[in-house]
C-alpha atoms as a PDB file:
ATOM      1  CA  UNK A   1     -29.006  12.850 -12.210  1.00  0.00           C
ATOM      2  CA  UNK A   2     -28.794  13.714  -8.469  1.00  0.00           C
ATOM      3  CA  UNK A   3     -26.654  11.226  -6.049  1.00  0.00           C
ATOM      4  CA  UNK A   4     -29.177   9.683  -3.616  1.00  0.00           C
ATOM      5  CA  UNK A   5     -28.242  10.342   0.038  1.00  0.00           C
ATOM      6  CA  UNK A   6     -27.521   6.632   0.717  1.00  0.00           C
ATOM      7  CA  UNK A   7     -23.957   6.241  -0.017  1.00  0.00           C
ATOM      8  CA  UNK A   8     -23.034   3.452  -3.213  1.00  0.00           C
ATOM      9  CA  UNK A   9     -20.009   1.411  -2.217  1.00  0.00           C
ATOM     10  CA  UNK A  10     -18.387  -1.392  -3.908  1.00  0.00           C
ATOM     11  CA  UNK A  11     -16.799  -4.022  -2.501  1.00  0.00           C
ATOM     12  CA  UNK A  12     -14.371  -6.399  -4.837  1.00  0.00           C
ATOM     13  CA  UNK A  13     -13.521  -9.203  -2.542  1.00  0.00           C
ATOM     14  CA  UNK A  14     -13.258 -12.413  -3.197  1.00  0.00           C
ATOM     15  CA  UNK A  15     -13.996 -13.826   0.167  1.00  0.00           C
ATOM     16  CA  UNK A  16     -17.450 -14.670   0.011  1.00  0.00           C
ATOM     17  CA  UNK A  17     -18.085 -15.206   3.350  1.00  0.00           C
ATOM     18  CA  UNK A  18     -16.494 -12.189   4.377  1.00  0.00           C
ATOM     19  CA  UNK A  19     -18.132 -10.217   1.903  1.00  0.00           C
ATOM     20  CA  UNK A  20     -21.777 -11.319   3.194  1.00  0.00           C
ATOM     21  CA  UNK A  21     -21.100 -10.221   6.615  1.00  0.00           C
ATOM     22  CA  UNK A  22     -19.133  -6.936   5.618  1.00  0.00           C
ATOM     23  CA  UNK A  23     -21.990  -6.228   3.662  1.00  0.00           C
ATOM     24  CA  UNK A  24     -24.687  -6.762   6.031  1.00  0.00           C
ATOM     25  CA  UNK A  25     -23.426  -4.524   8.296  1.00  0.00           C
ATOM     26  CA  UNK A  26     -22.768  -2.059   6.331  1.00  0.00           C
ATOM     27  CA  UNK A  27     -26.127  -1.782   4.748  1.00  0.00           C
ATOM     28  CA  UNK A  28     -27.600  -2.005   8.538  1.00  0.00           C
ATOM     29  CA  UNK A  29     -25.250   0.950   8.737  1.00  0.00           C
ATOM     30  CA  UNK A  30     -27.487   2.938   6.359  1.00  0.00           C
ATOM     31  CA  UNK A  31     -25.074   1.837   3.125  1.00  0.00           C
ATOM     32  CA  UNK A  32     -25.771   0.293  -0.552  1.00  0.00           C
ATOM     33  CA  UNK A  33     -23.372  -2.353  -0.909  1.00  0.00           C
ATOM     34  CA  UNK A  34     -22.585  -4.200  -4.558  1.00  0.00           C
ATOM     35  CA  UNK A  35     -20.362  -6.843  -4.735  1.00  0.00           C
ATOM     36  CA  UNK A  36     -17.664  -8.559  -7.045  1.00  0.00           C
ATOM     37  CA  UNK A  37     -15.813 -11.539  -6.546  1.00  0.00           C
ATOM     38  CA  UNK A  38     -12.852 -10.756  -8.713  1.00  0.00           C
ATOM     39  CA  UNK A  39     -11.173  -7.588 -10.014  1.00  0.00           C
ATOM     40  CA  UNK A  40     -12.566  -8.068 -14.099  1.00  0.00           C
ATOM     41  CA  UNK A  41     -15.991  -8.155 -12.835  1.00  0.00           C
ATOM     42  CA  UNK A  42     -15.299  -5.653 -10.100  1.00  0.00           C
ATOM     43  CA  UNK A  43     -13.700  -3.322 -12.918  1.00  0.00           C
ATOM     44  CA  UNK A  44     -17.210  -3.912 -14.937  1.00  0.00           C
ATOM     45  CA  UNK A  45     -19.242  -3.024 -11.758  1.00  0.00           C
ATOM     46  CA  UNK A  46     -17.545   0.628 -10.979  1.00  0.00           C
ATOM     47  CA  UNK A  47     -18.277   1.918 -14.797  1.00  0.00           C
ATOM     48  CA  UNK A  48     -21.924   0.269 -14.775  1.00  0.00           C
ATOM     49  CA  UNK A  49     -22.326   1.535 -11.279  1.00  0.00           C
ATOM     50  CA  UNK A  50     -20.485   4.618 -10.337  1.00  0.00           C
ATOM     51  CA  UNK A  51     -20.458   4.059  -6.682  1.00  0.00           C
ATOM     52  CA  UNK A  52     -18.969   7.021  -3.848  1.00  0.00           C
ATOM     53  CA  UNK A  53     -16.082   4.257  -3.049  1.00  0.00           C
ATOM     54  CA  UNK A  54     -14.195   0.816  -3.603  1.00  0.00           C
ATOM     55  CA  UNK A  55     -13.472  -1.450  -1.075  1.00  0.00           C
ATOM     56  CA  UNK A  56     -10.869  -3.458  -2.869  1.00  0.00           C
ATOM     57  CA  UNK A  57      -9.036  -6.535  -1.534  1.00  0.00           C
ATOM     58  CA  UNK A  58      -5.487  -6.955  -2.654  1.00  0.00           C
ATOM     59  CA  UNK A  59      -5.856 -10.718  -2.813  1.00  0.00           C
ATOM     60  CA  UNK A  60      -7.591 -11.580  -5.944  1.00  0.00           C
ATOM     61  CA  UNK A  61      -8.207 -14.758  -8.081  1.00  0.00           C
ATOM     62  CA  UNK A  62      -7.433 -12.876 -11.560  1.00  0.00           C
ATOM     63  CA  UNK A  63      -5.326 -10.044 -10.685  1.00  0.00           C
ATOM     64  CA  UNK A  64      -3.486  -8.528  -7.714  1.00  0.00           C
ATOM     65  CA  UNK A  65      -5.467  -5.601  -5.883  1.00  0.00           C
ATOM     66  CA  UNK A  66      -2.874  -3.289  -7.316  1.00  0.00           C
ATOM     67  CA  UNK A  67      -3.517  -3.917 -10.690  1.00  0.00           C
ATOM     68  CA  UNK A  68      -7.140  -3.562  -9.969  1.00  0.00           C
ATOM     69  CA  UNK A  69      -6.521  -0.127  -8.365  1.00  0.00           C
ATOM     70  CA  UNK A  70      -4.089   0.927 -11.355  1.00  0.00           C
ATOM     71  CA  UNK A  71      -6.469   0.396 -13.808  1.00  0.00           C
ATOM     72  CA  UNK A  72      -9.244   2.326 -11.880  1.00  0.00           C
ATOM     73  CA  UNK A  73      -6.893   5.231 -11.209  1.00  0.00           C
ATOM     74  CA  UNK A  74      -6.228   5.183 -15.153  1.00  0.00           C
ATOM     75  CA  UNK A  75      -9.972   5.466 -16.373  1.00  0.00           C
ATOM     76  CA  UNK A  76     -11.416   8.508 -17.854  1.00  0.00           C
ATOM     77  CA  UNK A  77     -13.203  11.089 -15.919  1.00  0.00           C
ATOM     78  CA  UNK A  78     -14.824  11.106 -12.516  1.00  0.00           C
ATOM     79  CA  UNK A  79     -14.079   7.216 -12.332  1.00  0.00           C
ATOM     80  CA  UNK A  80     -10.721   7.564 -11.676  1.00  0.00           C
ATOM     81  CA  UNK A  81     -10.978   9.625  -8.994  1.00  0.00           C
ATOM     82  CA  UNK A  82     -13.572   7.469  -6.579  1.00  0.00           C
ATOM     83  CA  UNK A  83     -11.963   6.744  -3.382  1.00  0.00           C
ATOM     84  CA  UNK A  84     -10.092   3.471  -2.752  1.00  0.00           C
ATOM     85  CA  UNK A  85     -10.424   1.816   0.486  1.00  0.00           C
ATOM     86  CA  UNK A  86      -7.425  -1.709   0.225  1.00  0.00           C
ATOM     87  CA  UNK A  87      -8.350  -4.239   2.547  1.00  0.00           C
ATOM     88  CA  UNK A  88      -4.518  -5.556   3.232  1.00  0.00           C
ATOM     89  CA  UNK A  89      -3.109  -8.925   4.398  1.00  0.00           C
ATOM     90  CA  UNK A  90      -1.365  -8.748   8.159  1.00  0.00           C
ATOM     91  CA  UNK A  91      -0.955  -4.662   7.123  1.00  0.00           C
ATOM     92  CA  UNK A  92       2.208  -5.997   4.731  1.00  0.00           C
ATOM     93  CA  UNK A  93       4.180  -2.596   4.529  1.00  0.00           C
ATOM     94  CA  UNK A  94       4.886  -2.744   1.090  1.00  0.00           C
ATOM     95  CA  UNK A  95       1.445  -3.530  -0.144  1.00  0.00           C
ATOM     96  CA  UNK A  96       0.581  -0.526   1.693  1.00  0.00           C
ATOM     97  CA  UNK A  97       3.223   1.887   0.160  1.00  0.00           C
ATOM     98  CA  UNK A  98       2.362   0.321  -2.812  1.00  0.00           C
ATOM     99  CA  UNK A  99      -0.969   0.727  -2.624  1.00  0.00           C
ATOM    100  CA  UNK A 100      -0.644   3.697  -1.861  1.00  0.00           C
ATOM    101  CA  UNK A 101       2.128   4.977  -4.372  1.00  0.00           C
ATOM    102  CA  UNK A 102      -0.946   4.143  -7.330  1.00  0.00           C
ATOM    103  CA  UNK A 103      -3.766   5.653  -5.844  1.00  0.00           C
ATOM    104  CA  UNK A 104      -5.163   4.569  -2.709  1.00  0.00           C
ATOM    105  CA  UNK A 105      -6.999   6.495  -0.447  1.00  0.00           C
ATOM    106  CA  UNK A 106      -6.837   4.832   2.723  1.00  0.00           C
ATOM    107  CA  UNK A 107      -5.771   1.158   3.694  1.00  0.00           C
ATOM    108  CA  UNK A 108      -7.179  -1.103   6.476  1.00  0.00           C
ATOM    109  CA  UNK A 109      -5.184  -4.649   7.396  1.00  0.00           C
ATOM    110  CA  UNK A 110      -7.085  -8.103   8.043  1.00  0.00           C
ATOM    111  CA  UNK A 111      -8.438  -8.982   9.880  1.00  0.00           C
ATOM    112  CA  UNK A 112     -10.237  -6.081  10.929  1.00  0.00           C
ATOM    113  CA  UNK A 113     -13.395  -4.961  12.459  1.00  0.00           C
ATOM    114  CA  UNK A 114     -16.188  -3.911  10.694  1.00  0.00           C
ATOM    115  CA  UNK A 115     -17.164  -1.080  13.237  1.00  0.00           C
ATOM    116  CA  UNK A 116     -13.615   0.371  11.949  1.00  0.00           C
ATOM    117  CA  UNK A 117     -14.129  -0.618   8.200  1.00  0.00           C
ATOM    118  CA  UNK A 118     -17.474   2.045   8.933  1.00  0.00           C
ATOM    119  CA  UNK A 119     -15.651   4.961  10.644  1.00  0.00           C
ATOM    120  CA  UNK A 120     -12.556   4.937   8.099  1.00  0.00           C
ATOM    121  CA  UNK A 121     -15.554   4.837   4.976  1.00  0.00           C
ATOM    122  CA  UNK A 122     -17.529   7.430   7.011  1.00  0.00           C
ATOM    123  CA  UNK A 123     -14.181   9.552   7.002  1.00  0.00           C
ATOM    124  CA  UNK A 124     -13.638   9.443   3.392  1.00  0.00           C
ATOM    125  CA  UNK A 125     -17.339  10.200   2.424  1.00  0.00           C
ATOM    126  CA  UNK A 126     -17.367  13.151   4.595  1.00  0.00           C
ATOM    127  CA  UNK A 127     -13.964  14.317   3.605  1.00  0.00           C
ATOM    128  CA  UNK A 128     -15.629  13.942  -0.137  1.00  0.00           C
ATOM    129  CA  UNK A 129     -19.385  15.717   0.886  1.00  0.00           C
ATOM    130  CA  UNK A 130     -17.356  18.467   2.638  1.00  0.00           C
ATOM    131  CA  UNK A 131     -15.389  19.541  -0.474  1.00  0.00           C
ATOM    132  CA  UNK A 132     -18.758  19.340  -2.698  1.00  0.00           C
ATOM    133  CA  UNK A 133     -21.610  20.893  -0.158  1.00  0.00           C
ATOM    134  CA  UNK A 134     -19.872  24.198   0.880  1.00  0.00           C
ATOM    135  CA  UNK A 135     -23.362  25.458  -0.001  1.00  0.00           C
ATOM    136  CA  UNK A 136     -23.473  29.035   2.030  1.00  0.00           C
ATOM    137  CA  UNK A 137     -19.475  29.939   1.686  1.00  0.00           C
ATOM    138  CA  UNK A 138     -18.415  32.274  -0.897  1.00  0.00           C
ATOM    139  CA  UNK A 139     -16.840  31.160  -3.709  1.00  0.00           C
ATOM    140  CA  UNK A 140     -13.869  33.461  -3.482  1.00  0.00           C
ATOM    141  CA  UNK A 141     -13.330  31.538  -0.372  1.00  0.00           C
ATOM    142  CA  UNK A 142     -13.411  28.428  -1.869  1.00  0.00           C
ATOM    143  CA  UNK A 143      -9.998  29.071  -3.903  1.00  0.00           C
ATOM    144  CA  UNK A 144      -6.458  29.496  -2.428  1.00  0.00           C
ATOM    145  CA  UNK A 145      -3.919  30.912  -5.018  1.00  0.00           C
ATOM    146  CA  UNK A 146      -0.114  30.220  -4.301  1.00  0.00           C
ATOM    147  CA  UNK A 147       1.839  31.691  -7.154  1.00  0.00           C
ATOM    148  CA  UNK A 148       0.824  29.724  -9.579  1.00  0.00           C
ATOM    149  CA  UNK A 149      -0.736  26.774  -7.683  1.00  0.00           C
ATOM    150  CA  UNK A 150      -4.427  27.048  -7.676  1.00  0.00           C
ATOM    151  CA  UNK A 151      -6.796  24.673  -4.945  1.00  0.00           C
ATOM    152  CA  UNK A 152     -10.545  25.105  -5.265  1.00  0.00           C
ATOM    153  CA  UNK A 153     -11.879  23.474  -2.158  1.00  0.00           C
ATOM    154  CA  UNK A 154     -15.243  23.324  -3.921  1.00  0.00           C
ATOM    155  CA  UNK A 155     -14.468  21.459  -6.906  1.00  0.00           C
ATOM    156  CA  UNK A 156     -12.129  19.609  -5.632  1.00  0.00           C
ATOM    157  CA  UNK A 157      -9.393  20.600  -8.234  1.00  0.00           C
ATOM    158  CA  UNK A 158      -5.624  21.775  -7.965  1.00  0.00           C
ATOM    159  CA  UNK A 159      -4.293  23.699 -11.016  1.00  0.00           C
ATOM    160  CA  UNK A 160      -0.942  24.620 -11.487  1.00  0.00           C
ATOM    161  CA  UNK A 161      -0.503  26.920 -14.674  1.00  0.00           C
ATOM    162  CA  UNK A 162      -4.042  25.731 -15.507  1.00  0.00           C
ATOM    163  CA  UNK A 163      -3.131  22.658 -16.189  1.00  0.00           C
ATOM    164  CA  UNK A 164      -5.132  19.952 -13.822  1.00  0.00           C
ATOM    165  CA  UNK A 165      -2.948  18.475 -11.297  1.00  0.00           C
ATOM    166  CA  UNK A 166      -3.876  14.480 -10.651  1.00  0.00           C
ATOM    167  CA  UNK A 167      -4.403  13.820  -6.989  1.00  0.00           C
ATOM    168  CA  UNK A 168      -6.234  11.072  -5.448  1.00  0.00           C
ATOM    169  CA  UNK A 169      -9.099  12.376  -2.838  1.00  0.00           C
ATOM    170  CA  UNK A 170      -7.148  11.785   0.380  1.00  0.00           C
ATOM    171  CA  UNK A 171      -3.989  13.328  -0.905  1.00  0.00           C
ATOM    172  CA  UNK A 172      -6.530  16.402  -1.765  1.00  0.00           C
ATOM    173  CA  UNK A 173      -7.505  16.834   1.364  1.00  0.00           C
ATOM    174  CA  UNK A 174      -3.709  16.309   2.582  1.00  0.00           C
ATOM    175  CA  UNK A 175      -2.961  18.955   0.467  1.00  0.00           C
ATOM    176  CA  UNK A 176      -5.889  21.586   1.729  1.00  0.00           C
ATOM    177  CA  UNK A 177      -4.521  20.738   5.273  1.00  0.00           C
ATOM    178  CA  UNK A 178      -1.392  22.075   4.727  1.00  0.00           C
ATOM    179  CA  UNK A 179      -2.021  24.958   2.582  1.00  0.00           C
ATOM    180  CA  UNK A 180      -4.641  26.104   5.378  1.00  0.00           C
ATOM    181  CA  UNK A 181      -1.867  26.145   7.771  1.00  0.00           C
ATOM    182  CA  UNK A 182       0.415  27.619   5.117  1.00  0.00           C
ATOM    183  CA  UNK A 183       3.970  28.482   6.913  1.00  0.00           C
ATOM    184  CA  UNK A 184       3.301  26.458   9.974  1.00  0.00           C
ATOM    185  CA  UNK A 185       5.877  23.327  10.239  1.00  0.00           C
ATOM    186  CA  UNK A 186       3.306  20.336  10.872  1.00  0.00           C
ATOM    187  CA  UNK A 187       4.755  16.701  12.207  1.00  0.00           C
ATOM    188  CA  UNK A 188       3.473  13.835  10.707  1.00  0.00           C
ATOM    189  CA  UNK A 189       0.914  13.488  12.821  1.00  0.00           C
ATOM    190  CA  UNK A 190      -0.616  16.907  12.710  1.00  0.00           C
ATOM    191  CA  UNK A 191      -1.242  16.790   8.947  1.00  0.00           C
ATOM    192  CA  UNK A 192      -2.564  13.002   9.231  1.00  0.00           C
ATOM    193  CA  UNK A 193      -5.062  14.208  12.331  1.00  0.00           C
ATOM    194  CA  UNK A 194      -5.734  17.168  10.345  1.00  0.00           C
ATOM    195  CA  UNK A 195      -7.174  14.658   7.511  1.00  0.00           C
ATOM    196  CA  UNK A 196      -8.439  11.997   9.854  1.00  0.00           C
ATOM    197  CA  UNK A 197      -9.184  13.007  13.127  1.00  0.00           C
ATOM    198  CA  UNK A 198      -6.403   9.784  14.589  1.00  0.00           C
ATOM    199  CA  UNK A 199      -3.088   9.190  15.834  1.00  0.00           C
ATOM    200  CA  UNK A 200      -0.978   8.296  13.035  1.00  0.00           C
ATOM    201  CA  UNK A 201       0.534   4.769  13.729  1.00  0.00           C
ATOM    202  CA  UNK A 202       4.093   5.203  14.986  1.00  0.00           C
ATOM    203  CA  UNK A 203       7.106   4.878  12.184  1.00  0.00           C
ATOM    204  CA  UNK A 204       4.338   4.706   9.756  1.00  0.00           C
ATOM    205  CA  UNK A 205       5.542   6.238   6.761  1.00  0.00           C
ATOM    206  CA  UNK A 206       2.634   6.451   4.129  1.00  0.00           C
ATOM    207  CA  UNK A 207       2.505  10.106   5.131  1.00  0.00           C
ATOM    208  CA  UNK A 208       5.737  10.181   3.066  1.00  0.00           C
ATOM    209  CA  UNK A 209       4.286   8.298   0.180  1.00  0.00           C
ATOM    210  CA  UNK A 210       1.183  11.237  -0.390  1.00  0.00           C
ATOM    211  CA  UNK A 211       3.596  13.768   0.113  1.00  0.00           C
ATOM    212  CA  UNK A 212       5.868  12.473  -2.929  1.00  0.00           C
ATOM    213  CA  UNK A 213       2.730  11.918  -5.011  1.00  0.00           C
ATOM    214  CA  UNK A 214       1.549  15.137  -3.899  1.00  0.00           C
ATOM    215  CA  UNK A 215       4.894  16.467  -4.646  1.00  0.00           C
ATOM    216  CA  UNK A 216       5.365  15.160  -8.453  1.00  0.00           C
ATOM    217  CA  UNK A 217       1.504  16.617  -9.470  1.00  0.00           C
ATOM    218  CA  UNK A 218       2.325  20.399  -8.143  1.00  0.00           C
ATOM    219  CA  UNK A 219       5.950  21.203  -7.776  1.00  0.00           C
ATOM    220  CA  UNK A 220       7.450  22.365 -11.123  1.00  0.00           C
ATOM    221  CA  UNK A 221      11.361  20.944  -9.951  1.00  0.00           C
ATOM    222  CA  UNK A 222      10.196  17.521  -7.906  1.00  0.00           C
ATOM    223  CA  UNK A 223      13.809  17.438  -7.281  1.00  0.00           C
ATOM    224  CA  UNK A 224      14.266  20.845  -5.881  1.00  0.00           C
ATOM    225  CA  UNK A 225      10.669  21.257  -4.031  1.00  0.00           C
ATOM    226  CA  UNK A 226       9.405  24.673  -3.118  1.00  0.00           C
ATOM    227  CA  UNK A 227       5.762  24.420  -2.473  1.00  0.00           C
ATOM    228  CA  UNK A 228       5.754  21.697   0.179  1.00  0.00           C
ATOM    229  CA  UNK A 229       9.273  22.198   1.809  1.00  0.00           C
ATOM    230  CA  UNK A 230      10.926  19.174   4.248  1.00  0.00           C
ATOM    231  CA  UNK A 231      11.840  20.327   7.901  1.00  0.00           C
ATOM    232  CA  UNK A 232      14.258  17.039   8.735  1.00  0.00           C
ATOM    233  CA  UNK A 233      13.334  15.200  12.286  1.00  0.00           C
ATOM    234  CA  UNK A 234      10.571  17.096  11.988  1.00  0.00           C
ATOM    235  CA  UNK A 235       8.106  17.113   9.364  1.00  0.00           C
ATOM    236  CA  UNK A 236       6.572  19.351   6.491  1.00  0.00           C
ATOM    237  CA  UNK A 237       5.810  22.808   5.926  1.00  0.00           C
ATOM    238  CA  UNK A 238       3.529  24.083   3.013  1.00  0.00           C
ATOM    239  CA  UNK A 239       5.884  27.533   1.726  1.00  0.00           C
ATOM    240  CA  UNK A 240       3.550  30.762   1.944  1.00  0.00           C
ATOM    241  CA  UNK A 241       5.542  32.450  -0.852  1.00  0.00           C
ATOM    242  CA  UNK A 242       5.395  30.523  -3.990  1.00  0.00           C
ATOM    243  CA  UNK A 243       5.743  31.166  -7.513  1.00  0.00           C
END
């Protein structure tokens, strides 16, 4: 059955209050917003529902956010791939590497403003519609072939001696950003405004966290990279030549 054009988000928050006026706006925003109040019922809600993204708090009454967003990231199929958005205490550092080590997509710290909470679950959805709807390009285009490192921009799947390598959607699109500017030595910031379109925070190191998960699914030595290559004080380059 087709996706209607509204998007389907979930939020699991406990907050009630919070979760009233997120979702309000939100659905004045042109959004479908479902609810859940703790991370079982939340859980039960994404299978039942399948909905385009999870805004999770990490601050449950049953069960941390991170065990909320492990379990999603370990169900079958498309499930485990739905973007997660954390909603983070004070922006704690380590929840966010955390967070971010299991799965998440993108991470926002309370309290925040809802006008943000829209433009950073705008930029997911359109980084996830612009991988699916590449209606008119060819589909030779779609797929870039590094040795034996596969990335079909149109499926949204990375291969690597056709086996399916496990990336979350952000660090997809990470990954597309650099091998489009295969060779070029990008800065921390360049890849992150290549994904996002902002600054990225100064000494913020999540970039570093994708690019060890991106790492372990597609290089065949993790301790001896040669796909995405470190340039020290500087930043990352993806290698042109690859096997």
């Amino acid at each position: 059955m087709a996706r209607m054009s509204t998007p389907q988000l979930l939020m699991i928050e406990d907050d009630l209050r919070l979760a009233h006026m997120v979702g309000e706006y939100l659905t004045q925003s042109g959004m479908a917003v479902a609810h859940a109040g703790d991370g079982a019922s939340g859980l039960a809600a994404l299978q039942d529902k399948s909905p385009d993204l999870v805004i999770l708090d990490l601050m449950l009454p049953d069960m941390e956010g991170l065990e909320v967003c492990r379990r999603i990231r370990a169900l079958p199929g498309a499930l485990a791939k739905v973007p997660v958005l954390m909603l983070t205490a004070k922006g704690d550092p380590m929840d966010r590497i955390i967070g971010l080590e299991i799965g998440a997509d993108d991470y926002l710290p309370k309290p925040f403003e809802p006008r943000e909470l829209l433009a950073r679950i705008r930029a997911v959805l359109r980084r996830r519609g612009d991988g699916n709807a590449a209606g008119s390009e060819a589909p030779a285009a779609s797929v870039m072939r590094f040795g034996s490192l596969e990335i079909d921009r149109n499926a949204r799947s990375v291969t690597v001696n056709g086996n399916m390598a496990e990336l979350t959607s952000y660090q997809f699109d990470l990954l597309v950003a650099m091998a489009e500017r295969a060779g070029r030595v990008l800065t921390r910031d360049q890849i992150m405004e290549a994904v996002r379109g902002r600054e990225l925070e100064a000494f913020d190191r999540s970039i570093d966290v994708h690019m060890g998960r991106i790492r372990a699914a597609i290089e065949i030595d993790v301790k001896n990279p040669k796909r995405i290559l470190t340039v020290r004080g500087v930043g990352y380059v993806f290698a042109k030549q690859q096997e």
